[in-house]
Protein backbone atom coordinates (compact mmCIF):
# COMPACT_ATOMS: atom_id res chain seq x y z
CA UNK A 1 194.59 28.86 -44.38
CA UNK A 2 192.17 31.42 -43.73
CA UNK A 3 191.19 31.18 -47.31
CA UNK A 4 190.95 27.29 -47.65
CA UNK A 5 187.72 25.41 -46.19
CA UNK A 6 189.70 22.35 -44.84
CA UNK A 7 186.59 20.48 -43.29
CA UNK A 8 187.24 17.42 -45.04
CA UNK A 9 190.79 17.35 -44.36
CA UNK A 10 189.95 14.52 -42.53
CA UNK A 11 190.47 10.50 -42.72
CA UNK A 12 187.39 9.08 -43.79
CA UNK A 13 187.03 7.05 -40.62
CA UNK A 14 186.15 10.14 -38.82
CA UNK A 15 183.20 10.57 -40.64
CA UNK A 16 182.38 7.48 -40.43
CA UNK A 17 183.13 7.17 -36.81
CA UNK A 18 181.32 10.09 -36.36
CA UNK A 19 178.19 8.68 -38.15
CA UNK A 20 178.59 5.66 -36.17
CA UNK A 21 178.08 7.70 -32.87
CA UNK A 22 175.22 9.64 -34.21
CA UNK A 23 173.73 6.56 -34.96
CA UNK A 24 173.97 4.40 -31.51
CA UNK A 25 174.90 6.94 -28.79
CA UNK A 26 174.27 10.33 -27.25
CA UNK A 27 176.95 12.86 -28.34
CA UNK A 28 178.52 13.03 -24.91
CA UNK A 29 181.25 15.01 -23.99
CA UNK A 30 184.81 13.90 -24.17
CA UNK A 31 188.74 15.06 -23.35
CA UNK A 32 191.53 13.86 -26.50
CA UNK A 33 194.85 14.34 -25.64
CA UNK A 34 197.55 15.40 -28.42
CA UNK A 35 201.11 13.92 -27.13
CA UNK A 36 204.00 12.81 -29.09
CA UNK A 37 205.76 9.69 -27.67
CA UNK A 38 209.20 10.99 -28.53
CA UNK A 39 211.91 13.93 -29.51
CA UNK A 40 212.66 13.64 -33.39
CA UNK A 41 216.29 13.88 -34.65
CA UNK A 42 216.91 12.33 -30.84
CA UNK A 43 216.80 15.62 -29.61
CA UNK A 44 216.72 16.53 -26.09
CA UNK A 45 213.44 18.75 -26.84
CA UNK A 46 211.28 20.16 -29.29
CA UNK A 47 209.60 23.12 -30.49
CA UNK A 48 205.41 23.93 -30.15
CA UNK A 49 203.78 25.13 -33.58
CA UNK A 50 201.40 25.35 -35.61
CA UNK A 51 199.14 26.43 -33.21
CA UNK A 52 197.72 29.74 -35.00
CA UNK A 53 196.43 27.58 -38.16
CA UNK A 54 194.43 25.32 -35.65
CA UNK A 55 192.81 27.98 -34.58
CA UNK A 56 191.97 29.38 -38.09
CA UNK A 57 191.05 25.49 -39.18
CA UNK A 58 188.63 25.52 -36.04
CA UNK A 59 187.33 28.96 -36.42
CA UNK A 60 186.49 28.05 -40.14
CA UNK A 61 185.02 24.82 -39.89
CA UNK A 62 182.00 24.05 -41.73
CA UNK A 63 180.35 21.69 -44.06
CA UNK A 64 179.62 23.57 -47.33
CA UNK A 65 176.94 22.79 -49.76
CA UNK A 66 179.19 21.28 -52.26
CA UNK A 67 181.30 18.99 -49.18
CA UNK A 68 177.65 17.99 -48.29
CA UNK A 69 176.70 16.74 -51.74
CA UNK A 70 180.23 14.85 -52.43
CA UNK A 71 179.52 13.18 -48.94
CA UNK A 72 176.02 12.14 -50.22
CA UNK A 73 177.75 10.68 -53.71
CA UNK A 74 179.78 8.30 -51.35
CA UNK A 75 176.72 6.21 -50.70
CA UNK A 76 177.68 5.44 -47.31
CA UNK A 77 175.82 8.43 -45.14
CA UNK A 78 172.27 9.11 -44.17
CA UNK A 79 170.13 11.63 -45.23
CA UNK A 80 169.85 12.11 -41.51
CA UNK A 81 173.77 12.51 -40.74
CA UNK A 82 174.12 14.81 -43.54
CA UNK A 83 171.68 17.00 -42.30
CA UNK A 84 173.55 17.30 -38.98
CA UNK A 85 176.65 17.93 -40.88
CA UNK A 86 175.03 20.86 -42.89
CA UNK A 87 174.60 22.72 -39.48
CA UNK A 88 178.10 21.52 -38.22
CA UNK A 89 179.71 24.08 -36.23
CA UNK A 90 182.64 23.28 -33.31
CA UNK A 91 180.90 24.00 -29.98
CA UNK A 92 184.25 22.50 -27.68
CA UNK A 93 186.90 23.81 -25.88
CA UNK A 94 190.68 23.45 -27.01
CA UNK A 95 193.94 24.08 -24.42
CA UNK A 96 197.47 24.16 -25.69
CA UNK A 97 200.71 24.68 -24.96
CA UNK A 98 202.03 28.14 -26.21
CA UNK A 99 203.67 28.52 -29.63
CA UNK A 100 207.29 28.62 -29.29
CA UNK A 101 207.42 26.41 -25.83
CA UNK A 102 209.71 24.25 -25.43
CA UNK A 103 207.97 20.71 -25.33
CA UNK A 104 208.57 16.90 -24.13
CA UNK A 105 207.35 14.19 -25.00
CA UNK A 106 204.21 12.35 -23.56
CA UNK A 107 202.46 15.54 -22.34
CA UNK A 108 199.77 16.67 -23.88
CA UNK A 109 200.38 19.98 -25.99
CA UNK A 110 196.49 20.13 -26.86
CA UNK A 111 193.64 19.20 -25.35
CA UNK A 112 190.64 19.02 -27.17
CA UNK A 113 187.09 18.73 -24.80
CA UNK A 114 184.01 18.65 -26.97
CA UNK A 115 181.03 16.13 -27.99
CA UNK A 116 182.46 13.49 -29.52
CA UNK A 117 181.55 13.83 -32.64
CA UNK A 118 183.04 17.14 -32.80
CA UNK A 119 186.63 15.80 -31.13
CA UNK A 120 186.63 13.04 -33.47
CA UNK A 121 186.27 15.13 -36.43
CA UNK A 122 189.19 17.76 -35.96
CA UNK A 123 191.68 14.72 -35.15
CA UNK A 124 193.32 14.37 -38.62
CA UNK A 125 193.82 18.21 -38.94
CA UNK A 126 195.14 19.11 -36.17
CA UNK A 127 197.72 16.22 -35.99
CA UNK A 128 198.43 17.45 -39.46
CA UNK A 129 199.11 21.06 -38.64
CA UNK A 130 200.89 19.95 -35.26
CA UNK A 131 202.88 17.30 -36.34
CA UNK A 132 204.41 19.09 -39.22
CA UNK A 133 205.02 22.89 -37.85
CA UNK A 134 206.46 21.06 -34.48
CA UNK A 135 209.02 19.02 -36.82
CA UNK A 136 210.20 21.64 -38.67
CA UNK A 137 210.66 24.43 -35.90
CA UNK A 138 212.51 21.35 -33.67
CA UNK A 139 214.91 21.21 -36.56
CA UNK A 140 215.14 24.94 -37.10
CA UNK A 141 216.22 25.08 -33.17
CA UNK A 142 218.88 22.20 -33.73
CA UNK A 143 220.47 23.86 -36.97
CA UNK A 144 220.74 26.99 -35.26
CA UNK A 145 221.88 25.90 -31.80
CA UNK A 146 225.04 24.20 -34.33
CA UNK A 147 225.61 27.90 -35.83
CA UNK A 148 226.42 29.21 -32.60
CA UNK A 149 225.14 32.61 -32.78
CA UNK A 150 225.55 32.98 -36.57
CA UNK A 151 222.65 34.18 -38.94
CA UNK A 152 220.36 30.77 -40.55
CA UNK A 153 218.46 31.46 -43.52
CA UNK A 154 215.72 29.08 -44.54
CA UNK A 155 216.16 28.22 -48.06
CA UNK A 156 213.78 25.20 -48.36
CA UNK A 157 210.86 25.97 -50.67
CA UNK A 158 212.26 24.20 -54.00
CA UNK A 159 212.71 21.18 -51.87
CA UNK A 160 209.60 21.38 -49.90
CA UNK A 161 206.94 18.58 -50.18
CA UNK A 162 204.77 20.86 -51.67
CA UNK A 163 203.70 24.49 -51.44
CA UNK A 164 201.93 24.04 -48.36
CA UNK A 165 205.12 22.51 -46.72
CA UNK A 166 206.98 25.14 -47.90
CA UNK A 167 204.98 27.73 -46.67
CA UNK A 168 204.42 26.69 -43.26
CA UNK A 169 207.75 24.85 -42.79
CA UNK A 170 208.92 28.58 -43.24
CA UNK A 171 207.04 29.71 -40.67
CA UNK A 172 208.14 26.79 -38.29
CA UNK A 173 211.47 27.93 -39.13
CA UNK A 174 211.12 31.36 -38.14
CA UNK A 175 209.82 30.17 -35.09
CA UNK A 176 213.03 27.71 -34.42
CA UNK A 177 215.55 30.42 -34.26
CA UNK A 178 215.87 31.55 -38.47
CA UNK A 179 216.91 35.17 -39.49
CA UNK A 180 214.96 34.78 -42.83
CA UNK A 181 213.17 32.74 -45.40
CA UNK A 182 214.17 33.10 -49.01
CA UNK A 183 210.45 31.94 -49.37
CA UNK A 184 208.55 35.54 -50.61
CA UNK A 185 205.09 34.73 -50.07
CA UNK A 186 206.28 33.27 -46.63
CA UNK A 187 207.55 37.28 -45.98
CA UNK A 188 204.47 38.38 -47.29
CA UNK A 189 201.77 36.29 -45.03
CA UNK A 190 203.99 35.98 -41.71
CA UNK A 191 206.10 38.87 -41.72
CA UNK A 192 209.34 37.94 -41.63
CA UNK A 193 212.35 39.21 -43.19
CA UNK A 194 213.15 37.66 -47.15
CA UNK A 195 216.76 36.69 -47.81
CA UNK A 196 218.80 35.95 -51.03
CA UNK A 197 221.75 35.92 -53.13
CA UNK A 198 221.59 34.87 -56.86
CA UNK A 199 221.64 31.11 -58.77
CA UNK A 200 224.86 30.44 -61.10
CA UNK A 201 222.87 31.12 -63.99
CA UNK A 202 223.26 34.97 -63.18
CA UNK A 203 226.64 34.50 -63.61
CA UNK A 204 226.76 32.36 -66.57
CA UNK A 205 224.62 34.39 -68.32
CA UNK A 206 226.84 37.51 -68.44
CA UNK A 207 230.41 37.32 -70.87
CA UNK A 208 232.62 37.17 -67.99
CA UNK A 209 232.31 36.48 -64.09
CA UNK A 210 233.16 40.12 -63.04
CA UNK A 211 230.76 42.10 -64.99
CA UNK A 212 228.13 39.62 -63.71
CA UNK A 213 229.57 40.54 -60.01
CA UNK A 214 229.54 44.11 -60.95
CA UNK A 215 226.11 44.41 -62.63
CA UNK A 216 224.69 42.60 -59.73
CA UNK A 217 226.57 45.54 -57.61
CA UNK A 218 225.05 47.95 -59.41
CA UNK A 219 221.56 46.97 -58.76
CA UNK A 220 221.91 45.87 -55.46
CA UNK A 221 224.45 48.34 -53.40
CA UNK A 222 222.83 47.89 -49.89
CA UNK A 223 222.96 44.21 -49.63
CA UNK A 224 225.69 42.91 -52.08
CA UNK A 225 226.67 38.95 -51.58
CA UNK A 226 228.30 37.11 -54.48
CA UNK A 227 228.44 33.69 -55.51
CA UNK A 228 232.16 32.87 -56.15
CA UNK A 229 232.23 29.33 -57.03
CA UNK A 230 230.77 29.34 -60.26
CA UNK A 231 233.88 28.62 -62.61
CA UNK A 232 236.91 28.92 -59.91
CA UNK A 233 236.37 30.01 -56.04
CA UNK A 234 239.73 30.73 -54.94
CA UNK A 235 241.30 31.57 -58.53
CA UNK A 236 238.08 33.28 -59.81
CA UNK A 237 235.40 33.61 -57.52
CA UNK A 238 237.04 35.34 -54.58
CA UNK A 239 239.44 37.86 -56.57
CA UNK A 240 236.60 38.93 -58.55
CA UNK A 241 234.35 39.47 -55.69
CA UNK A 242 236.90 41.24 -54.05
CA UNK A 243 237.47 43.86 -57.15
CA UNK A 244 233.92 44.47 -57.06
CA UNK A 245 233.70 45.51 -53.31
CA UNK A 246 237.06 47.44 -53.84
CA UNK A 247 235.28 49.17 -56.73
CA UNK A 248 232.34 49.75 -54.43
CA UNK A 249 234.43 51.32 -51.97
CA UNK A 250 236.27 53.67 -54.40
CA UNK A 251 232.83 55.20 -55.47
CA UNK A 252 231.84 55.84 -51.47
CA UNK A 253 229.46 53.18 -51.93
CA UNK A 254 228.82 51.69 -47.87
CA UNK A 255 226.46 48.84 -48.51
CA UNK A 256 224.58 47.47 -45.34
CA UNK A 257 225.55 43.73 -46.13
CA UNK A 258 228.09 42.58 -48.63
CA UNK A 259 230.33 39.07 -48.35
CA UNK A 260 230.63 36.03 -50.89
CA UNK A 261 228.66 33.00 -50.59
CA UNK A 262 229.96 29.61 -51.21
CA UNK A 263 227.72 26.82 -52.21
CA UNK A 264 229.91 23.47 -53.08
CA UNK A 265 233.33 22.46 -52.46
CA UNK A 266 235.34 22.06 -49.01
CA UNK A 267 233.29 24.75 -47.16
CA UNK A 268 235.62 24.77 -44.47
CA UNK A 269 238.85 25.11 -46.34
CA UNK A 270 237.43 27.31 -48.94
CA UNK A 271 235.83 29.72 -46.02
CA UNK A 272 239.19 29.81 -44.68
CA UNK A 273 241.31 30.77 -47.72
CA UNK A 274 238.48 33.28 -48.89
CA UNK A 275 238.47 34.68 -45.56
CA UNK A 276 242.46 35.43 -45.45
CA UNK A 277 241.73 36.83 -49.10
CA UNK A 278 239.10 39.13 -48.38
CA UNK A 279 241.46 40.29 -44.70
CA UNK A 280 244.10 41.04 -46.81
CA UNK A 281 242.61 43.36 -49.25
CA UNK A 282 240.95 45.31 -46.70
CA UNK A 283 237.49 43.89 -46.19
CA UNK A 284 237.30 42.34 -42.75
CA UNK A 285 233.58 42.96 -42.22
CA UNK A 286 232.72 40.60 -45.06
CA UNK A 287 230.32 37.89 -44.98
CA UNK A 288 231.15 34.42 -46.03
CA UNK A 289 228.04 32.56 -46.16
CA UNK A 290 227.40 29.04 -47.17
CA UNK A 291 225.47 26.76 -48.25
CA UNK A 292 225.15 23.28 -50.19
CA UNK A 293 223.10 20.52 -48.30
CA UNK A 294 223.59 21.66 -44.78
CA UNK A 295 221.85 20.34 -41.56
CA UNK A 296 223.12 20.20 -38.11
CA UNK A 297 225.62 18.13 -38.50
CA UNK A 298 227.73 19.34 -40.71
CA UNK A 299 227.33 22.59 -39.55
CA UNK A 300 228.90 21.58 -36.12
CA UNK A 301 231.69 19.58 -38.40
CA UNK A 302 232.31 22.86 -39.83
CA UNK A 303 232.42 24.80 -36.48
CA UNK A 304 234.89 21.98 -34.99
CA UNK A 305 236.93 22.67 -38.29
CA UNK A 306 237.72 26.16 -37.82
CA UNK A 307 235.40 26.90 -41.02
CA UNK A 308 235.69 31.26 -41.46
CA UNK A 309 231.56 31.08 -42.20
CA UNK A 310 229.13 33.58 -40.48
CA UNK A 311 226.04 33.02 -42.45
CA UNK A 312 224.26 29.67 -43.25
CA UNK A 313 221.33 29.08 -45.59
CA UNK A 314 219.71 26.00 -44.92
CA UNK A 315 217.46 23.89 -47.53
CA UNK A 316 216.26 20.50 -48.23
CA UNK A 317 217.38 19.05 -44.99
CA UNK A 318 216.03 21.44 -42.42
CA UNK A 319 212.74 22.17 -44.93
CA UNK A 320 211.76 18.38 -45.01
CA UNK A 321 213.90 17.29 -41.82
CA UNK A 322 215.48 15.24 -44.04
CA UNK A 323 217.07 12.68 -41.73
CA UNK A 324 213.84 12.38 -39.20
CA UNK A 325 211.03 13.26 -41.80
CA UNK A 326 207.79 12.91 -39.34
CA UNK A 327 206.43 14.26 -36.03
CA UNK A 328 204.60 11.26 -34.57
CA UNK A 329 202.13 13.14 -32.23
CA UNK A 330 199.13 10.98 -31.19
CA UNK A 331 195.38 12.07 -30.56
CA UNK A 332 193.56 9.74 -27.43
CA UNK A 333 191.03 9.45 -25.81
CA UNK A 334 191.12 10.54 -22.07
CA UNK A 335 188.19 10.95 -20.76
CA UNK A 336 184.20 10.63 -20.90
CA UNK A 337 181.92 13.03 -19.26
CA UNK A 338 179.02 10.75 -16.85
CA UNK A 339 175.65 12.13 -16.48
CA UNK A 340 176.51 13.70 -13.22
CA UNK A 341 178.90 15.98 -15.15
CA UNK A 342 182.35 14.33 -14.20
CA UNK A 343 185.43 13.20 -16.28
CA UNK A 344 185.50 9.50 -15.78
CA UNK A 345 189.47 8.54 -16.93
CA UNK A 346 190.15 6.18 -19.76
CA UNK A 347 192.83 4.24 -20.63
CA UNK A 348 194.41 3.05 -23.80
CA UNK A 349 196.49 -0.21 -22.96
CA UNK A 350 199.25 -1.88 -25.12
CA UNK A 351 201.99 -4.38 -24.63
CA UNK A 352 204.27 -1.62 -25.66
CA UNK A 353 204.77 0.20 -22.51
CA UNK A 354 205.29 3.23 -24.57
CA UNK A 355 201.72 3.33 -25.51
CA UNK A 356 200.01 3.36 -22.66
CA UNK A 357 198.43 6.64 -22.48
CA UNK A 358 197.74 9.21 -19.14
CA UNK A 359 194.17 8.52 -18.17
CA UNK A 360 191.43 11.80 -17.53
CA UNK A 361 191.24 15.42 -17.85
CA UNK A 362 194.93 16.77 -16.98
CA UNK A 363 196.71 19.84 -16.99
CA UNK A 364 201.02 20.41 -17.03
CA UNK A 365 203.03 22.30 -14.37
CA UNK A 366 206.20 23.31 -15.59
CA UNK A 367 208.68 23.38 -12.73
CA UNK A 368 211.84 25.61 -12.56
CA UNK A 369 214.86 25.52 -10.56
CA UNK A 370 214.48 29.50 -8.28
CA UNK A 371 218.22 30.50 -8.54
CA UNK A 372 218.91 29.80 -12.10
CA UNK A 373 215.15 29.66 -13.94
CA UNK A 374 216.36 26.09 -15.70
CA UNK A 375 213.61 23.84 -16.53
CA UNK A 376 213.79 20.65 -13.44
CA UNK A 377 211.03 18.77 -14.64
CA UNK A 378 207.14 18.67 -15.76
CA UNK A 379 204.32 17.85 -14.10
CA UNK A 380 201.08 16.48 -15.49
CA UNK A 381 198.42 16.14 -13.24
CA UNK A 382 194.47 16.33 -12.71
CA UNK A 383 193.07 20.10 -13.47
CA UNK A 384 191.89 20.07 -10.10
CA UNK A 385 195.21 19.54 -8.60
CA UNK A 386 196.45 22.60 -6.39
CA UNK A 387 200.33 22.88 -5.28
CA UNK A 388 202.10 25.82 -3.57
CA UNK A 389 205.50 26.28 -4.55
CA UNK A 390 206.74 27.17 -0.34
CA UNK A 391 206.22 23.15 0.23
CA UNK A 392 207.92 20.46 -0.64
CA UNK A 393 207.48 18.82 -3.51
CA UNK A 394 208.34 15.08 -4.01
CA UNK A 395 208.80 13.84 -7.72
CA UNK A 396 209.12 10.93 -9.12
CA UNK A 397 209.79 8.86 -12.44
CA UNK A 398 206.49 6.95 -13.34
CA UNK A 399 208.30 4.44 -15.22
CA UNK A 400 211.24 3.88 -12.25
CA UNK A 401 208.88 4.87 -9.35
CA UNK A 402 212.18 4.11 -6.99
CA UNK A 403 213.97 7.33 -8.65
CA UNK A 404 212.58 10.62 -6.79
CA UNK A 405 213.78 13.98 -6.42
CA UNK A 406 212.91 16.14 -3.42
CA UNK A 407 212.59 19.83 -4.12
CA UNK A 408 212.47 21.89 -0.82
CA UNK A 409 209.69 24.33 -0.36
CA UNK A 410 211.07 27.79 -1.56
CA UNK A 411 213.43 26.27 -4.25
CA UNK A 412 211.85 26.07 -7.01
CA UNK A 413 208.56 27.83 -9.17
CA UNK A 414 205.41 26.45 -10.89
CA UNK A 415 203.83 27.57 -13.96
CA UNK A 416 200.38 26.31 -15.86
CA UNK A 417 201.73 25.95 -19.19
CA UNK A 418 198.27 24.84 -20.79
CA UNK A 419 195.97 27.18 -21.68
CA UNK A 420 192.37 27.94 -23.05
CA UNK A 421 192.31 28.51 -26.49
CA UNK A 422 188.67 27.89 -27.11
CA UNK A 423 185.77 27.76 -24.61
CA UNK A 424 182.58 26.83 -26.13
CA UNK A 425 183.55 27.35 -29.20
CA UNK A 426 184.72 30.73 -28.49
CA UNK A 427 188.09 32.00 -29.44
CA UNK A 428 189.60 33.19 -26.57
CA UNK A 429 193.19 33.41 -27.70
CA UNK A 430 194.67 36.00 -29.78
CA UNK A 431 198.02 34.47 -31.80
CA UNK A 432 201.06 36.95 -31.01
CA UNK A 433 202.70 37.32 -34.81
CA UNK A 434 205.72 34.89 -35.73
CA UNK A 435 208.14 37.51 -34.61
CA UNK A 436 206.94 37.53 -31.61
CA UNK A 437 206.10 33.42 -31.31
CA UNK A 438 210.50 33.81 -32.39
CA UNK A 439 211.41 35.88 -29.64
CA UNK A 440 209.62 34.13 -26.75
CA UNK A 441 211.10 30.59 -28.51
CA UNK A 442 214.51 32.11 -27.89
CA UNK A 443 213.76 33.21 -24.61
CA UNK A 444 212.02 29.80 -23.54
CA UNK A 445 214.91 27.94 -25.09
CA UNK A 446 217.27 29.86 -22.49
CA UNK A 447 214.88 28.22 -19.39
CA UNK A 448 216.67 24.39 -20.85
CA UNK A 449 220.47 23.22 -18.90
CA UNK A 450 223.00 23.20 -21.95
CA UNK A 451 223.09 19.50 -21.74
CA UNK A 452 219.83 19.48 -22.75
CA UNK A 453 220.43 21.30 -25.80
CA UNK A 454 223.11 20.17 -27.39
CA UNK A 455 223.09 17.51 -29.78
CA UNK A 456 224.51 14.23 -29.09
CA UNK A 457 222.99 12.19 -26.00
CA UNK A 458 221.39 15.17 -24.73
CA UNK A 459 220.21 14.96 -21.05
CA UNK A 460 216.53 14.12 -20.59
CA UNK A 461 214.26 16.51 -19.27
CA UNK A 462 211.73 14.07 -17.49
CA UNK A 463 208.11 14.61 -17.41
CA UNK A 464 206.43 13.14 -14.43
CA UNK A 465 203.06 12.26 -13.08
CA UNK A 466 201.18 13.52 -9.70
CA UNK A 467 201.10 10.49 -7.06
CA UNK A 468 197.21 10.78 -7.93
CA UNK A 469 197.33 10.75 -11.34
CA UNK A 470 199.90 8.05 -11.19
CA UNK A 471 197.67 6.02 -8.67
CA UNK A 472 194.85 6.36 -10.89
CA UNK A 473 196.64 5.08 -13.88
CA UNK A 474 197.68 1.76 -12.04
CA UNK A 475 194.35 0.95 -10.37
CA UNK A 476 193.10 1.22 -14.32
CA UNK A 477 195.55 -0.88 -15.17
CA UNK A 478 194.98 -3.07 -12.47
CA UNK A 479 191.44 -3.88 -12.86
CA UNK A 480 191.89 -4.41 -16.96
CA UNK A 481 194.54 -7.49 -16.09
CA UNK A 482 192.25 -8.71 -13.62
């Protein structure tokens, strides 16, 4: 992204918006909140990315000469806006949520304080970067948590909605829990590991099935899987594959990975009849890995069946989360700054309840259970908000207000799980690499209660408000209904 100028990767409203404000107002300073409303694929919680291409959008954000002059040929902008635009630089300050955190819905995961003009410009970006990095890791998390321990490859790119998706879908991949990507420039950019077999046309191309298997032996000793299901996968396929590695073996040949992969059929009776095949003559530390339109699903289908599989490469559905295909984070407004320098709360109303936004500049506490170091709840509040984890704590659902939970003093922890990104327009946040962002994903993924992660009705991690930032929010709502 580094390389792209993405300024006007942007809704024209927001320029128009922004124009509008230069127009009739002071740029004063404002808070926008970016929440989703809900898990996708009804999962129990999802997966923060995307956060290292904000930063590069922000850090790169500038009207060129050329964006200046196509903005003139609109006919709808002054002479005077445009001039302010050729000068544009971001002056805010952004907080987020760490990459690979585990997330909820209806916190905010960034936090954007900045004139206005400014904030409403980098709205359609970052809900772009965001919403599509977030999808695809939450999807990367479920397909793995349904392999149970065994290797996912990401093997999306064909199917991607374009090159972009693919690219950065890869990445949120990585980040959900996947070994590899069989996307090379993916590798090359992010530094992950690059995975893949071969396509049926090797095989076709060559007189016979077993001097395709061989040749491709030949050329690649370490890391030697075959595609057996070409003509015949239990008649053909298999045997073949299996005179190859016996072959191999004969000439001292020890190759770091070798195993078949299957790619159409009954997966689970296939995997189980290769597997017996490939035991018998010898070559127990085989892989079978499979693929052929895989998601979650069917990959826990498999599992139930007793399927002999220990490697999964996943495409179309986890690349374009086929079944739940968009995000739906939100940007809102949250606050206004007065002339005496405070954030006066605002409030976006709506007859659906589930659209009534969290009112003024806030902050999350994520709040952990002492013994175990399970997630119990989080807890948005003002910034100015102080707690100390040796007192009680009393929380409560701000939708069912009689529901509360009492946490004795001592029992449980409290971390600040938003943090400054930006200040000023400053950088102040250096991006760990995707490894890295993997690794602590893993590790944050262990803080969630197995009911929470598993995939059908999972149990709700609930996200509550402070008493004052809950009192707050009804006295706004009070005095709009009077």
């Amino acid at each position: 992204m580094s390389g792209q100028n993405l300024t006007l990767l942007t809704d024209l409203y927001e320029l128009t918006m922004m124009q509008g404000y230069f127009e009739t107002q002071e740029n004063e300073t404002v808070i926008f909140d970016v929440f989703f409303r809900d898990n996708p694929n009804k999962s129990g919680y999802s997966i923060m990315a995307g956060l290292e291409q904000v930063i590069e959008y922000i850090k790169n954000l500038n009207f060129s000469y050329e964006d200046v002059d196509y903005l003139r040929s609109l006919g709808i902008f002054s002479n005077d806006f445009l001039h302010y635009l050729s000068g544009f630089h971001f002056s805010g300050s952004i907080y987020a949520i760490q990459e690979g955190s585990v997330i909820f819905p209806k916190e905010p995961i960034v936090k954007v304080i900045a004139p206005i003009m400014e904030a409403q410009l980098v709205e359609t970006a970052i809900l772009n970067i965001i919403n599509h990095q977030c999808l695809i890791a939450t999807k990367a998390s479920r397909v793995v948590y349904a392999a149970q321990g065994n290797g996912v490859m990401e093997f999306g790119l064909r199917r991607a909605q374009g090159p972009d998706a693919g690219l950065y879908g890869a990445r949120a991949a990585m980040i959900g829990g996947c070994v590899g990507t069989s996307n090379v420039l993916a590798g090359k950019m992010f530094d992950v590991p690059v995975l893949g077999t071969h396509a049926h046309s090797w095989i076709m191309s060559f007189k016979d099935e077993y001097t395709a298997f061989k040749e491709y032996a030949r050329l690649y000793p370490d890391s030697c899987t075959l595609l057996v299901d070409t003509y015949d996968t239990l008649k053909s396929g298999v045997p073949n594959a299996i005179r190859v590695f016996q072959e191999m073996r004969d000439a001292g040949i020890k190759p770091k990975s070798y195993g078949i992969r299957l790619d159409s059929g009954d997966l689970a009776y296939l995997s189980k009849k290769a597997r017996k095949m490939l035991d018998a003559a010898g070559f127990e530390d085989a892989v079978i890995a499979a693929s052929n339109d895989l998601d979650e699903f069917l990959i826990n289908d498999l599992k139930i069946q007793g399927a002999a599989i220990t490697s999964w490469g996943v495409g179309t559905n986890l690349i374009t989360s086929k079944d739940c295909p968009s995000f739906g984070g939100v940007y809102k407004l949250a606050a206004i700054q007065n002339e005496a320098g405070e954030f006066v709360p605002k409030i976006k109303i709506s007859e659906n309840t589930e659209k009534i936004t969290n009112p003024g500049n806030k902050t999350i506490y994520r709040i952990y259970d002492k013994e175990t170091g399970k997630i119990r709840a989080d807890l948005i509040c003002f910034v100015d908000e102080i707690y100390d984890s040796s007192e009680d704590l009393l929380l409560f659902d701000p939708n069912a207000t009689w529901k509360k939970t009492l946490l004795p003093g001592g029992t449980y922890t409290m971390k600040e799980i938003l943090q400054p990104i930006f200040i000023n327009g400053e950088c102040k946040y250096q991006s760990p690499s995707v490894k890295e962002i993997a690794e602590f994903c893993r590790l944050e993924k262990d803080t969630l209660w197995d009911e929470t992660k598993r995939l059908f009705n999972p149990h709700k991690v609930y996200v509550d408000l402070s008493r004052k930032l809950y009192d707050t929010k009804t006295k706004l709502l009070n005095r709009v209904n009077i």
